[in-house]
C-alpha atoms as a PDB file:
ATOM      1  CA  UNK A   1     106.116  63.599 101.101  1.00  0.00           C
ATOM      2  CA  UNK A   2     104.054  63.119 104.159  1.00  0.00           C
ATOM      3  CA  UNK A   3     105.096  60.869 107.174  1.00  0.00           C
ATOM      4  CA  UNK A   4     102.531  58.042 107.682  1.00  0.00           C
ATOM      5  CA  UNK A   5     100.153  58.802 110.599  1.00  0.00           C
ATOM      6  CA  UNK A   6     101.421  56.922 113.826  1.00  0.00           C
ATOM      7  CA  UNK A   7      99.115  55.977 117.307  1.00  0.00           C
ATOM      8  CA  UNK A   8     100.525  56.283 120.521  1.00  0.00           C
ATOM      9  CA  UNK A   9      99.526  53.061 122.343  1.00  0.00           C
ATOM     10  CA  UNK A  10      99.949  51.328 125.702  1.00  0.00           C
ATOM     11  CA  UNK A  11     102.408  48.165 125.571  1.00  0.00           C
ATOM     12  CA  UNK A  12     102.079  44.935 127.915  1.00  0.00           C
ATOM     13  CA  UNK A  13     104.599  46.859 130.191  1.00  0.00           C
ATOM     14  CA  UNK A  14     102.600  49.176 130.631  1.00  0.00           C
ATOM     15  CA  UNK A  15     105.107  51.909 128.357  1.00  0.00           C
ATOM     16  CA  UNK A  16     103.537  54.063 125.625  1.00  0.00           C
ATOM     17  CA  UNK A  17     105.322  53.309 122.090  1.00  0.00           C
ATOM     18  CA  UNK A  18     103.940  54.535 118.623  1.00  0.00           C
ATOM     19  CA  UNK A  19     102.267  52.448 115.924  1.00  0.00           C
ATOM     20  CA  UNK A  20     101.358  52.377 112.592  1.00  0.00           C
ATOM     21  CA  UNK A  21      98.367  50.588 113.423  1.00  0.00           C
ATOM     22  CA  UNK A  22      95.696  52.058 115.555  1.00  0.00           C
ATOM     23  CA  UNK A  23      94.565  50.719 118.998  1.00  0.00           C
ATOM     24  CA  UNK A  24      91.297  48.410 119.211  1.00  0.00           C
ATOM     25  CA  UNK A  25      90.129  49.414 122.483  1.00  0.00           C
ATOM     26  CA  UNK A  26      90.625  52.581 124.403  1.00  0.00           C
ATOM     27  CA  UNK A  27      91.228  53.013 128.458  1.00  0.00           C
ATOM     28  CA  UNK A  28      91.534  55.482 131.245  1.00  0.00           C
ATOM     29  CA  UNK A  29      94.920  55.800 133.063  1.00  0.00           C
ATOM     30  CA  UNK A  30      94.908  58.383 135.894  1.00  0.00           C
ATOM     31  CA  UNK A  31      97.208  57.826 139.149  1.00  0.00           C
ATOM     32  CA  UNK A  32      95.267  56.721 142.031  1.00  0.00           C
ATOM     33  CA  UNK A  33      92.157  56.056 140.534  1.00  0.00           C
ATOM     34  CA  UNK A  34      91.119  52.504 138.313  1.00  0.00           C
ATOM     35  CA  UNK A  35      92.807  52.253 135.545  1.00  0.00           C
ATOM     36  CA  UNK A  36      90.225  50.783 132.929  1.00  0.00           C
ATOM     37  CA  UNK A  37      89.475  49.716 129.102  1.00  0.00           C
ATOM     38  CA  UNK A  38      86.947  49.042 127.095  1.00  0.00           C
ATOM     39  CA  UNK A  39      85.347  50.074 123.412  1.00  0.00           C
ATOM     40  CA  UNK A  40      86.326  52.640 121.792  1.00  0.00           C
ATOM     41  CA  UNK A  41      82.457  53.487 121.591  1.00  0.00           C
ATOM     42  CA  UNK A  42      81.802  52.888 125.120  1.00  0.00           C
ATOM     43  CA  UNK A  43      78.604  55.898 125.906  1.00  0.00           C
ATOM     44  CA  UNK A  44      80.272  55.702 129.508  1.00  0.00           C
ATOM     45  CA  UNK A  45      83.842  57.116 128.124  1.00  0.00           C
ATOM     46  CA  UNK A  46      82.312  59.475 125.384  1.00  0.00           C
ATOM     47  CA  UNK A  47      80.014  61.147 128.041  1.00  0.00           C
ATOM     48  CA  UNK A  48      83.033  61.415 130.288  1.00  0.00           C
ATOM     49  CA  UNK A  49      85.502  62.864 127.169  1.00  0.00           C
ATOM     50  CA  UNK A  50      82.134  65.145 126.310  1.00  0.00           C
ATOM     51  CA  UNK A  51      82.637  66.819 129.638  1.00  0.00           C
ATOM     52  CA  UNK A  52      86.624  67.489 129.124  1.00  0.00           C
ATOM     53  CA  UNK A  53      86.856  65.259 132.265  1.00  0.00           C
ATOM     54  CA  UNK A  54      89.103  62.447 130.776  1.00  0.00           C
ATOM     55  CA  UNK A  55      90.545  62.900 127.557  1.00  0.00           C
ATOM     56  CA  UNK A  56      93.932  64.187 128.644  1.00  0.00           C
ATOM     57  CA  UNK A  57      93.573  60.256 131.034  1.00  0.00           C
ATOM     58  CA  UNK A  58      92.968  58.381 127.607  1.00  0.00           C
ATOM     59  CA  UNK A  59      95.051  55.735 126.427  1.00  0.00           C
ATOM     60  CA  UNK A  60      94.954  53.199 123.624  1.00  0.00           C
ATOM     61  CA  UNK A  61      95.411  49.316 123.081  1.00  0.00           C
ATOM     62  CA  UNK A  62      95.766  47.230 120.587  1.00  0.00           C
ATOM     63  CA  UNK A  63      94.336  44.624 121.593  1.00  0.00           C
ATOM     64  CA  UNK A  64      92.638  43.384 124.948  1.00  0.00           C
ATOM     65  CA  UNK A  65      95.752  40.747 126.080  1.00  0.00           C
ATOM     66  CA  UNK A  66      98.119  43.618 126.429  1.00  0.00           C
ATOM     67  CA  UNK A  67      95.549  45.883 128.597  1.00  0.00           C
ATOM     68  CA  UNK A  68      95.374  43.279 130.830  1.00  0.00           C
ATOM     69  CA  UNK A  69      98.820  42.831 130.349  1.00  0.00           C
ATOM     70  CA  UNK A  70      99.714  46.613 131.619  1.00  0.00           C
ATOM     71  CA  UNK A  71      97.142  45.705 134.472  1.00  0.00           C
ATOM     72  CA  UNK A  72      93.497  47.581 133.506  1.00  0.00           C
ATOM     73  CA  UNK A  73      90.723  46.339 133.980  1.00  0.00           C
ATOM     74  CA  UNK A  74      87.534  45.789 131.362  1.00  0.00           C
ATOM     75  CA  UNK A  75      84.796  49.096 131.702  1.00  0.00           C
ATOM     76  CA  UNK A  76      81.508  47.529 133.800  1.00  0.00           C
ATOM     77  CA  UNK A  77      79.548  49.481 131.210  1.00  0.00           C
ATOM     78  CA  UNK A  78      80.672  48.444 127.537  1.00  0.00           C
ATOM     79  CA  UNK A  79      82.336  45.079 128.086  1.00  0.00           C
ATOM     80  CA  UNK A  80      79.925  43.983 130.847  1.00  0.00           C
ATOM     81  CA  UNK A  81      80.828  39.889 130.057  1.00  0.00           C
ATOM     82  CA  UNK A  82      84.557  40.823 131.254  1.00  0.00           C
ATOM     83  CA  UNK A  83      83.823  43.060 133.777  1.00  0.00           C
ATOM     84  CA  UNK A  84      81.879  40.129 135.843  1.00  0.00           C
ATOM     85  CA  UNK A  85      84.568  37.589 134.738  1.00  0.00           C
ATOM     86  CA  UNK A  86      87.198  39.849 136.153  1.00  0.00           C
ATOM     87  CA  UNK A  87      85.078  40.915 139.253  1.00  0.00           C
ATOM     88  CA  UNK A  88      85.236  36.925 139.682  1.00  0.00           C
ATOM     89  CA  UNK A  89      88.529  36.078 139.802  1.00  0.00           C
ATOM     90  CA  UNK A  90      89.300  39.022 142.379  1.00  0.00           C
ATOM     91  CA  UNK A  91      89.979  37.467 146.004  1.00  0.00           C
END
C-alpha cells in the first residue's frame, strides 16, 4: 500500500511542516534577498525556475494569510493589486 503524497509547506511561523493538501500559492525564500509569493503560474517565477536560478529557493503556501503571516511579500508581477497595496502600507 502506498503512503498518500504529502507537500512540504511554509506555516505562519515561518517553519516548513508537511501536508496532505497542496499549497495555493508558491514563494521565493533565499537569505538576504526579498522573500516573495505569488501564483503558482506567475511567468516571472517559471522563467526564473526555467533558468535553474530558483527552484532549490521555492517554497509553498497554502493560502495567502499565512505568507504574510511568515513575512513575504506579494510578487509585483502576478499579484500586481497586492503588490501596490503592500508597497502602500510600507513607511
Amino acid at each position: 500500500m502506498n503512503a498518500p503524497k504529502r507537500y512540504r509547506l511554509i506555516g505562519a511561523d515561518g517553519i516548513p511542516y508537511s501536508s496532505a493538501e497542496e499549497g495555493t500559492l508558491g514563494g521565493y525564500d533565499r537569505a538576504g534577498n526579498d522573500r516573495l509569493y505569488g501564483q503558482l503560474d506567475c511567468q516571472s517565477a517559471l522563467r526564473w525556475i526555467a533558468k535553474g536560478n530558483y527552484a532549490k529557493f521555492r517554497v509553498f503556501f497554502a493560502d495567502e494569510q499565512t505568507a504574510i503571516a511568515a513575512g513575504f511579500r506579494p510578487c509585483a508581477k502576478c499579484m500586481r493589486a497586492e503588490y501596490r497595496a503592500w508597497k502602500a502600507r510600507r513607511p
